[in-house]
Structure formats: C-alpha cells, structure tokens
N, C-alpha and C. Protein backbone atom coordinates (compact mmCIF):
# COMPACT_ATOMS: atom_id res chain seq x y z
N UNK A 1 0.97 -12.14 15.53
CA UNK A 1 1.64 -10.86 15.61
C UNK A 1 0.62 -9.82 16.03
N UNK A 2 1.11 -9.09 16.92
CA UNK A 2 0.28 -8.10 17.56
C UNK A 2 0.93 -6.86 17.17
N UNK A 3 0.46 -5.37 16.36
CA UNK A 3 1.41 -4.44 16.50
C UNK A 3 0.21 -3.85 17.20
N UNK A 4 1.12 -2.38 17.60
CA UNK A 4 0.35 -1.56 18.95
C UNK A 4 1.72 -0.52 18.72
N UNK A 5 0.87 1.00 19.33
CA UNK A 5 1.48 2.11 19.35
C UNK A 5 2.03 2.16 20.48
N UNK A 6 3.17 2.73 20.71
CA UNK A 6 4.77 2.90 21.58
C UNK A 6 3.95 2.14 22.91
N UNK A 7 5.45 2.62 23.89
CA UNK A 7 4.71 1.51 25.15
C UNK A 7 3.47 2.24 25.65
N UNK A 8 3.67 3.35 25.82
CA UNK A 8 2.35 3.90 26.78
C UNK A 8 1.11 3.93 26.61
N UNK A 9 0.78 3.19 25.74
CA UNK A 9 -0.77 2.70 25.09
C UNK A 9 -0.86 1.82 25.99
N UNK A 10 -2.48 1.48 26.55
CA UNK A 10 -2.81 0.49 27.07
C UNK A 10 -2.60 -0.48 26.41
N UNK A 11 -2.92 -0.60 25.04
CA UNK A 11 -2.91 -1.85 23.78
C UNK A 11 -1.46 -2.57 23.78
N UNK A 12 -0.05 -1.95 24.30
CA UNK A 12 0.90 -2.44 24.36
C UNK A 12 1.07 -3.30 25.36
N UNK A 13 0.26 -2.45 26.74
CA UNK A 13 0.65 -3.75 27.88
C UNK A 13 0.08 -5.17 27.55
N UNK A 14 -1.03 -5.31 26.97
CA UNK A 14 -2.02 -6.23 26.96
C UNK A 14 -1.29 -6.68 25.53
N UNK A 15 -0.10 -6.61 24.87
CA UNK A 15 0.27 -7.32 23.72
C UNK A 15 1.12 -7.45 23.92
N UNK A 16 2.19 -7.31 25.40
CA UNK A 16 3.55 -7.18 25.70
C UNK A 16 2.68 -9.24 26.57
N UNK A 17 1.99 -8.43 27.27
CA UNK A 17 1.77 -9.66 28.15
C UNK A 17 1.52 -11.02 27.28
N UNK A 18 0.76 -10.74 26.24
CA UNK A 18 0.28 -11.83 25.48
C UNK A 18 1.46 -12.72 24.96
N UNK A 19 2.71 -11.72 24.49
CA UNK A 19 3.23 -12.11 23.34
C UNK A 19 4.92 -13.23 23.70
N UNK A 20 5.36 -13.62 23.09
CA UNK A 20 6.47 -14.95 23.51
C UNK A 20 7.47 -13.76 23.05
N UNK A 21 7.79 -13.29 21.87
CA UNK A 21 8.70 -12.32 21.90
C UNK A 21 8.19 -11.18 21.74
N UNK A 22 9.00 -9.64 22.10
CA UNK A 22 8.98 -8.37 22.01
C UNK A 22 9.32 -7.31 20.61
N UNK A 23 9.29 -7.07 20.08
CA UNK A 23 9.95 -6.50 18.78
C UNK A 23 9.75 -4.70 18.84
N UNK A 24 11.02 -3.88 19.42
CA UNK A 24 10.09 -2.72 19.56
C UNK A 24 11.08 -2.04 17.71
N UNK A 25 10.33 -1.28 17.02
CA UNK A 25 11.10 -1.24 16.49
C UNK A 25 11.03 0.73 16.76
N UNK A 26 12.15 0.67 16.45
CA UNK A 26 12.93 2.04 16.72
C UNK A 26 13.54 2.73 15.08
N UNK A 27 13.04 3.63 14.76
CA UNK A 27 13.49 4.77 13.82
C UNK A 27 14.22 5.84 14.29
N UNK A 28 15.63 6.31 13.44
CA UNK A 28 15.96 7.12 13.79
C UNK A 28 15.29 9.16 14.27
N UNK A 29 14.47 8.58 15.39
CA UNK A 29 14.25 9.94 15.51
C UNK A 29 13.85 10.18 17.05
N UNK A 30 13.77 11.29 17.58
CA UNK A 30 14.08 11.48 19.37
C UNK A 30 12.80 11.26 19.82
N UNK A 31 11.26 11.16 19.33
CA UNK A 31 10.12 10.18 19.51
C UNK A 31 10.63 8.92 19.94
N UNK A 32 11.08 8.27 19.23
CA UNK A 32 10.94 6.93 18.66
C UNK A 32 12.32 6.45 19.80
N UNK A 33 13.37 7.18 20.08
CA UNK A 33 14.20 7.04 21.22
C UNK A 33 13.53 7.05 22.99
N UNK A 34 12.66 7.84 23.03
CA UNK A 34 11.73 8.10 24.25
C UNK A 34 11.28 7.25 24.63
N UNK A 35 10.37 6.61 23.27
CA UNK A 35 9.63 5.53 23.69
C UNK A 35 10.36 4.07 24.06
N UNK A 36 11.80 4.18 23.70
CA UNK A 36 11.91 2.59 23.90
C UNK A 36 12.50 2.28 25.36
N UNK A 37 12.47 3.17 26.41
CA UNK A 37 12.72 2.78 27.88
C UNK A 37 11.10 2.37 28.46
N UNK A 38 10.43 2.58 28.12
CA UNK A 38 8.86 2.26 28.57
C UNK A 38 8.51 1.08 28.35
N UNK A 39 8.85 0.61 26.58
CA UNK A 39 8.73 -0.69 26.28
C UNK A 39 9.76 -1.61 26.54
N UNK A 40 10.90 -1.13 27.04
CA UNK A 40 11.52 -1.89 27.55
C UNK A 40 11.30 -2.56 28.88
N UNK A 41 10.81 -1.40 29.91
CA UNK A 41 10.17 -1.67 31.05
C UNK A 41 9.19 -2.71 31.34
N UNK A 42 7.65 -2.57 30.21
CA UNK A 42 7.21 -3.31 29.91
C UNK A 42 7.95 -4.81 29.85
N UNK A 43 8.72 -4.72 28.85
CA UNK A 43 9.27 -6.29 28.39
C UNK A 43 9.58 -6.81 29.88
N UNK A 44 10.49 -6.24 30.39
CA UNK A 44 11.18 -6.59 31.33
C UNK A 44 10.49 -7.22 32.33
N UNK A 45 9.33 -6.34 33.30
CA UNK A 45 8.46 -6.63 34.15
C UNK A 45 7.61 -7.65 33.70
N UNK A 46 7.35 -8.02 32.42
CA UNK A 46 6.68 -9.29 32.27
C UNK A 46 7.53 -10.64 31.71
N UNK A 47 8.91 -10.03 31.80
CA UNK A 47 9.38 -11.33 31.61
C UNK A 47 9.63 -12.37 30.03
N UNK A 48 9.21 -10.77 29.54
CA UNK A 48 8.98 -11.30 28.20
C UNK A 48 10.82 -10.76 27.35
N UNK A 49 11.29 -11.70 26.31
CA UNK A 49 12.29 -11.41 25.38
C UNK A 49 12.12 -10.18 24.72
N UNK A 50 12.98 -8.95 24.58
CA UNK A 50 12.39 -8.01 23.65
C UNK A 50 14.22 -7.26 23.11
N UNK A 51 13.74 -7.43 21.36
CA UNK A 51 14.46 -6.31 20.69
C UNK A 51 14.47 -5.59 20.28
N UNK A 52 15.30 -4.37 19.80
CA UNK A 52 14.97 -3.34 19.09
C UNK A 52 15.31 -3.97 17.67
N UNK A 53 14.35 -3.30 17.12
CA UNK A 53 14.67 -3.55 15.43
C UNK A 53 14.82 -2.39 14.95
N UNK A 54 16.27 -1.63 14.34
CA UNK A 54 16.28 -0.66 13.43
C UNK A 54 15.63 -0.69 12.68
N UNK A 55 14.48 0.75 12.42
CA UNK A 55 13.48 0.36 11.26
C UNK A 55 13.78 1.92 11.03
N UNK A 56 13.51 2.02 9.25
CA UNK A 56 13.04 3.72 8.59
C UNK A 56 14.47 4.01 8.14
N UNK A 57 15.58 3.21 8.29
CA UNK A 57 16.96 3.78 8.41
C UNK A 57 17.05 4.32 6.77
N UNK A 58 17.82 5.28 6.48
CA UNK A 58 18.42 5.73 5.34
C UNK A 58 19.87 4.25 5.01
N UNK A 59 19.30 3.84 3.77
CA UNK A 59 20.15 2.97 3.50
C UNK A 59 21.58 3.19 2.98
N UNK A 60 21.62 4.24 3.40
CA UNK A 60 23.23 4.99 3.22
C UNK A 60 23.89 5.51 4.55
N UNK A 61 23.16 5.43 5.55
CA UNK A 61 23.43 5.56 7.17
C UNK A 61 23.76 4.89 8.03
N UNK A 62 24.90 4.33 7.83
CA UNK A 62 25.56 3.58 8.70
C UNK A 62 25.63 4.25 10.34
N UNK A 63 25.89 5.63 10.55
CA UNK A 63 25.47 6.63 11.49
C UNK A 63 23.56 6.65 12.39
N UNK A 64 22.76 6.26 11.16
CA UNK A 64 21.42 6.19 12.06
C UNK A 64 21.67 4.93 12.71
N UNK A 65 22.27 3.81 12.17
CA UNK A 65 21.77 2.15 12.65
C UNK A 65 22.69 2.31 13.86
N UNK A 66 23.39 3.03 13.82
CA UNK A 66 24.69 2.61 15.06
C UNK A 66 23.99 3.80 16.05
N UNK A 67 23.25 4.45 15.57
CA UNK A 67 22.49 5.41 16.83
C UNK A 67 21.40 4.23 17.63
N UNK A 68 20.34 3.66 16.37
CA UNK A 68 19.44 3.29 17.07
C UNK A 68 20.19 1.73 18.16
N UNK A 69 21.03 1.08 17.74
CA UNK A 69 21.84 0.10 18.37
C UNK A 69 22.08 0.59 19.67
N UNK A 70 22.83 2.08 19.35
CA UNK A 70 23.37 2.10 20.91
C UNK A 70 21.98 2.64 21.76
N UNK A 71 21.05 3.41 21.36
CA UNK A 71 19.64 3.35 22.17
C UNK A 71 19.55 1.91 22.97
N UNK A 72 19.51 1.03 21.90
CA UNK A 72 18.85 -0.41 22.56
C UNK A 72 19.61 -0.52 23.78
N UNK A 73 21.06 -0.80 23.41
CA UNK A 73 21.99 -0.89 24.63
C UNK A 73 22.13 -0.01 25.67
N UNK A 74 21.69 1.14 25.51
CA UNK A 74 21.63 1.92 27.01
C UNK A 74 20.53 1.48 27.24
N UNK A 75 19.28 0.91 27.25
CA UNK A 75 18.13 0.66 27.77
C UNK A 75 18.45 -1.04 28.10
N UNK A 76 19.46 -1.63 27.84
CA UNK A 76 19.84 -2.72 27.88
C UNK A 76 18.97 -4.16 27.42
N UNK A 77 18.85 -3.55 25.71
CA UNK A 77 18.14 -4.43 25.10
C UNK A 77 18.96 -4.99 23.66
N UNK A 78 19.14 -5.93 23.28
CA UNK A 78 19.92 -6.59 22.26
C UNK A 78 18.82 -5.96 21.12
N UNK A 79 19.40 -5.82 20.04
CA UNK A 79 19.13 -5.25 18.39
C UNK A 79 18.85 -6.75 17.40
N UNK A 80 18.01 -6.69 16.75
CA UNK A 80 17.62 -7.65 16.11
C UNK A 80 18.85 -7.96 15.11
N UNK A 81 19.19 -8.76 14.68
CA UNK A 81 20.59 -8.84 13.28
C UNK A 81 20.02 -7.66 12.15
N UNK A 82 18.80 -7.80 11.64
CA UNK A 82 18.53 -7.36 10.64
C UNK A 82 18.01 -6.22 10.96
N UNK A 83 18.41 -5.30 9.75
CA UNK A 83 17.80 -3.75 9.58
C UNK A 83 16.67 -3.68 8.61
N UNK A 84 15.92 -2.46 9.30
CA UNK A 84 14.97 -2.83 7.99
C UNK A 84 15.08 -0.81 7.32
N UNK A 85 15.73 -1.01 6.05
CA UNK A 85 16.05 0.55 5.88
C UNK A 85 14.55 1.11 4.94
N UNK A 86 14.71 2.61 4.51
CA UNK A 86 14.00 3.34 3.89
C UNK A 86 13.86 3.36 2.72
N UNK A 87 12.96 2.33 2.02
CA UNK A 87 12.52 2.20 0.37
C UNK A 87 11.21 2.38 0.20
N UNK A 88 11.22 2.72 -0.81
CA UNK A 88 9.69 3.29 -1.55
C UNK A 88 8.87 2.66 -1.78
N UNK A 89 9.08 1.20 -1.43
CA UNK A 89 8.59 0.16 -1.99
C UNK A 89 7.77 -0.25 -0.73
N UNK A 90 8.21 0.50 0.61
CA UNK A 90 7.44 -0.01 1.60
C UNK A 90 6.42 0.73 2.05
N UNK A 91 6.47 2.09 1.65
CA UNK A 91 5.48 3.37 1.61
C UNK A 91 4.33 2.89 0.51
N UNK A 92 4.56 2.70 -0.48
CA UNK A 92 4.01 2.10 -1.86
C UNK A 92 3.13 0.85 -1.20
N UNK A 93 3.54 -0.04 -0.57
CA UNK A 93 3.36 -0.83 0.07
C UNK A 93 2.17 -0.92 1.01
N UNK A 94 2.50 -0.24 1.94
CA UNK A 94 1.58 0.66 2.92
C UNK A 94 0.26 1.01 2.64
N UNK A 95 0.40 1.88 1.48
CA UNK A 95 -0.57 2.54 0.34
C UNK A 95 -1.33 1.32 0.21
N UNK A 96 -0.99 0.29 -0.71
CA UNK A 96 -1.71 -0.41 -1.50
C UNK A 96 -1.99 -1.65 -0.29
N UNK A 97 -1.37 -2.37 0.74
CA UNK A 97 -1.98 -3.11 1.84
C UNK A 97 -1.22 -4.44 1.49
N UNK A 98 0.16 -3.81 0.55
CA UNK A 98 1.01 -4.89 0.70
C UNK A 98 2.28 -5.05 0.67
N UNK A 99 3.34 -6.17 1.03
CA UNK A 99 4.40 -5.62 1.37
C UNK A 99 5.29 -5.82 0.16
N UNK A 100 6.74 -5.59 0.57
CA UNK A 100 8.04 -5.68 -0.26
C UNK A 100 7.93 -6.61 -1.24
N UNK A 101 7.74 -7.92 -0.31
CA UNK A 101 7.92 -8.98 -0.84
C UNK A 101 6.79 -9.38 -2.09
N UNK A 102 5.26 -8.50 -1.87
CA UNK A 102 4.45 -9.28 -2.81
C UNK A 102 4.99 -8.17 -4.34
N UNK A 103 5.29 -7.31 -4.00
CA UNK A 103 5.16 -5.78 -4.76
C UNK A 103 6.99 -6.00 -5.71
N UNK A 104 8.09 -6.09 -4.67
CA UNK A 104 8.82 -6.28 -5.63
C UNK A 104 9.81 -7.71 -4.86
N UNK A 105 9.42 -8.56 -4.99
CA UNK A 105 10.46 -9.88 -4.49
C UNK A 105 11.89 -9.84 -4.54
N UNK A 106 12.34 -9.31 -5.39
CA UNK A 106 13.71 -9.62 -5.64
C UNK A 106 14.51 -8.26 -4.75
N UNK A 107 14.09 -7.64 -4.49
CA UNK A 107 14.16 -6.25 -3.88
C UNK A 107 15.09 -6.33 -2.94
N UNK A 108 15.78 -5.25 -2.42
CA UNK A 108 16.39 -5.26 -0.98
C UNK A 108 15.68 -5.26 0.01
N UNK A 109 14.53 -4.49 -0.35
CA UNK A 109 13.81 -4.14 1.11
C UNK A 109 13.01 -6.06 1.37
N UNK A 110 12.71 -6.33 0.54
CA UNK A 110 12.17 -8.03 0.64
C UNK A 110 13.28 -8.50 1.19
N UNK A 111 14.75 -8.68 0.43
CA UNK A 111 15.30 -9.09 1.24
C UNK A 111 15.76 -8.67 2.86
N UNK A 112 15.41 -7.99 3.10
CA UNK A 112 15.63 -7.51 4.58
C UNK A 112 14.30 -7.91 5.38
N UNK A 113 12.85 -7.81 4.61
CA UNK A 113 12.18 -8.57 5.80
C UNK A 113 12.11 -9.85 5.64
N UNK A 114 12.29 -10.45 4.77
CA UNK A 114 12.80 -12.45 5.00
C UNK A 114 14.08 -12.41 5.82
N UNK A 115 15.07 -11.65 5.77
CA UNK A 115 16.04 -12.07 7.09
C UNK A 115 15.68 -11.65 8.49
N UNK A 116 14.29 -10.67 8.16
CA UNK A 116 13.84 -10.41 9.66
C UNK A 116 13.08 -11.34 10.15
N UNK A 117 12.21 -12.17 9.32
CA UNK A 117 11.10 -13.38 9.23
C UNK A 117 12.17 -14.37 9.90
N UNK A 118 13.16 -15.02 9.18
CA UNK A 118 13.76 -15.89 9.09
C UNK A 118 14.81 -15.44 10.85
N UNK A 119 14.87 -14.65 11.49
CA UNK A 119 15.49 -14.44 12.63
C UNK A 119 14.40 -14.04 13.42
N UNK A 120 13.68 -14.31 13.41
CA UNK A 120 11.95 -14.13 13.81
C UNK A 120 11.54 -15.59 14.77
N UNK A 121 11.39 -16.63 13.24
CA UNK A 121 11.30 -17.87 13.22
C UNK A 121 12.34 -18.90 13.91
N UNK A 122 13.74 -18.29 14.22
CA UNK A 122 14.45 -19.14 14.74
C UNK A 122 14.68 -18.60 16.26
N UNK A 123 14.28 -17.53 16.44
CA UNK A 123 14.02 -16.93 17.64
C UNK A 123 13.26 -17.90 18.60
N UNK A 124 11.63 -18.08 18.06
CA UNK A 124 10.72 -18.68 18.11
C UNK A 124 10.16 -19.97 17.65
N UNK A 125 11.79 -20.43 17.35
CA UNK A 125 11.66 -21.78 16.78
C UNK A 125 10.40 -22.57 16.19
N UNK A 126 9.79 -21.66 15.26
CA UNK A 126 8.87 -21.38 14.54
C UNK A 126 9.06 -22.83 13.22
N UNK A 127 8.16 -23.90 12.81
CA UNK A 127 8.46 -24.15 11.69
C UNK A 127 9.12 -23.19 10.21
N UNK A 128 8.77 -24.28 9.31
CA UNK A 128 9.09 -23.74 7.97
C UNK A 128 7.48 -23.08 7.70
N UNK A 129 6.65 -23.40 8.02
CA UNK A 129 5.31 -23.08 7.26
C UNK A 129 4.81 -22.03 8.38
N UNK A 130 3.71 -21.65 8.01
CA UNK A 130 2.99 -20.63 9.21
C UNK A 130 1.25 -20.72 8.32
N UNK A 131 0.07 -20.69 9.38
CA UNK A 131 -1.02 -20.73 8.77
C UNK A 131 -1.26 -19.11 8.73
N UNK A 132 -1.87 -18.38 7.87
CA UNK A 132 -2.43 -17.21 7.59
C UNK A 132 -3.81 -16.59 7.84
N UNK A 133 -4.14 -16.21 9.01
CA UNK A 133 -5.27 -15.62 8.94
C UNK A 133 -6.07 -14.52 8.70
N UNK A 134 -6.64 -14.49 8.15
CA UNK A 134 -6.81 -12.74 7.56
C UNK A 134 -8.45 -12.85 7.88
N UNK A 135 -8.66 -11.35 8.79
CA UNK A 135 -9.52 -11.13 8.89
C UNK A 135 -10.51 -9.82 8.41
N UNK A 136 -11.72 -10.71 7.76
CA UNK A 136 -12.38 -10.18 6.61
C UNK A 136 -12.67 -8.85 6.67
C-alpha cells in the first residue's frame, strides 16, 4: 500500500504507476471533490483500476455518501461498496499510530475497515493471510 497526497503530487504519479489497484478516497468536502478528476486522469492514462472510497462521512449522512458517489460517477469512476464514516476512534487512532481495529475491535468503524480489507482482497484476489512489514 502506497498512500500519497491528492493527484497533483509527483508522489501520486509514481504510486498510481506502481500500484495494481487505485483507491482515491474522497471526503465530503469541495477540496477533496477537485482533486478526484486528476486522480482519475492519472488512473486512467495508466491503465490502472481506480475507486472512490467515501471516507470522513458523518454516520448519520446518507446525503454526504450519495454526494461523494455521484462525484465518482461524473468523473466516471465506480465507489468502493464500503464507507468508511466519522468516529473518534479513528482520530484517537491517528493520535496513538493505531487503527479501529487494534483500539476498539468490535466497533463500527473496525467493522467498516474489514469490509473495506475484505473488498480490497477480493478485488486483488489477495489470499487469506498478508505478510507485514513495518519499517523501523
């Protein structure tokens, strides 16, 4: 996994090119709308798969997810299944250098990134296992 700031970073072309799939993820806000015709461009010209992933959503906003959806589709890019909405647990998270899942497992927000993992992995017909590298 490569992340990198919106498309117009050099660091995006050179992780658009690298990468088997695209993942741009998109928050409801008119930044975060701008940027996804660039990275779409990107995807496109290299040939690479790319979705938008609703991310940051208010989990009471059925109105943001159906904004950032129809973004994808005027730029003519398919939306990942899964949303990933706005819990405290991922700010908290952030903070401390870890996610949903180690901090609270049973959680919604965990459950929303294992269905993003798990539509990730079948995307990329990814085994069950994955090796972990962490660098020191």
């Amino acid at each position: 996994m490569i992340d990198t700031p919106p498309g117009r970073s050099t660091e995006a072309v050179a992780a658009v090119e690298a990468a088997d799939l695209v993942l741009i993820p998109c928050s409801p806000e008119a930044e975060t709308y701008e940027g996804v015709p660039r990275t779409a461009r990107l995807a496109r010209t290299t040939g690479k798969p790319a979705f938008v992933v609703p991310n940051f959503i208010f989990p009471t906003s059925r109105t943001e997810e159906n904004t950032v959806r129809g973004v994808a589709a005027r730029n003519g890019l398919p939306t990942a299944p899964a949303a990933l909405h706005r819990y405290n647990v991922h700010r908290e998270g952030s903070l401390r250098g870890n996610t949903a899942q180690e901090l609270q497992p049973d959680s919604q927000a965990a459950s929303e990134l294992n269905a993003l993992w798990e539509w990730i992995s079948g995307e990329l017909q990814l085994g069950a296992s994955a090796h972990v590298h962490k660098v020191a």
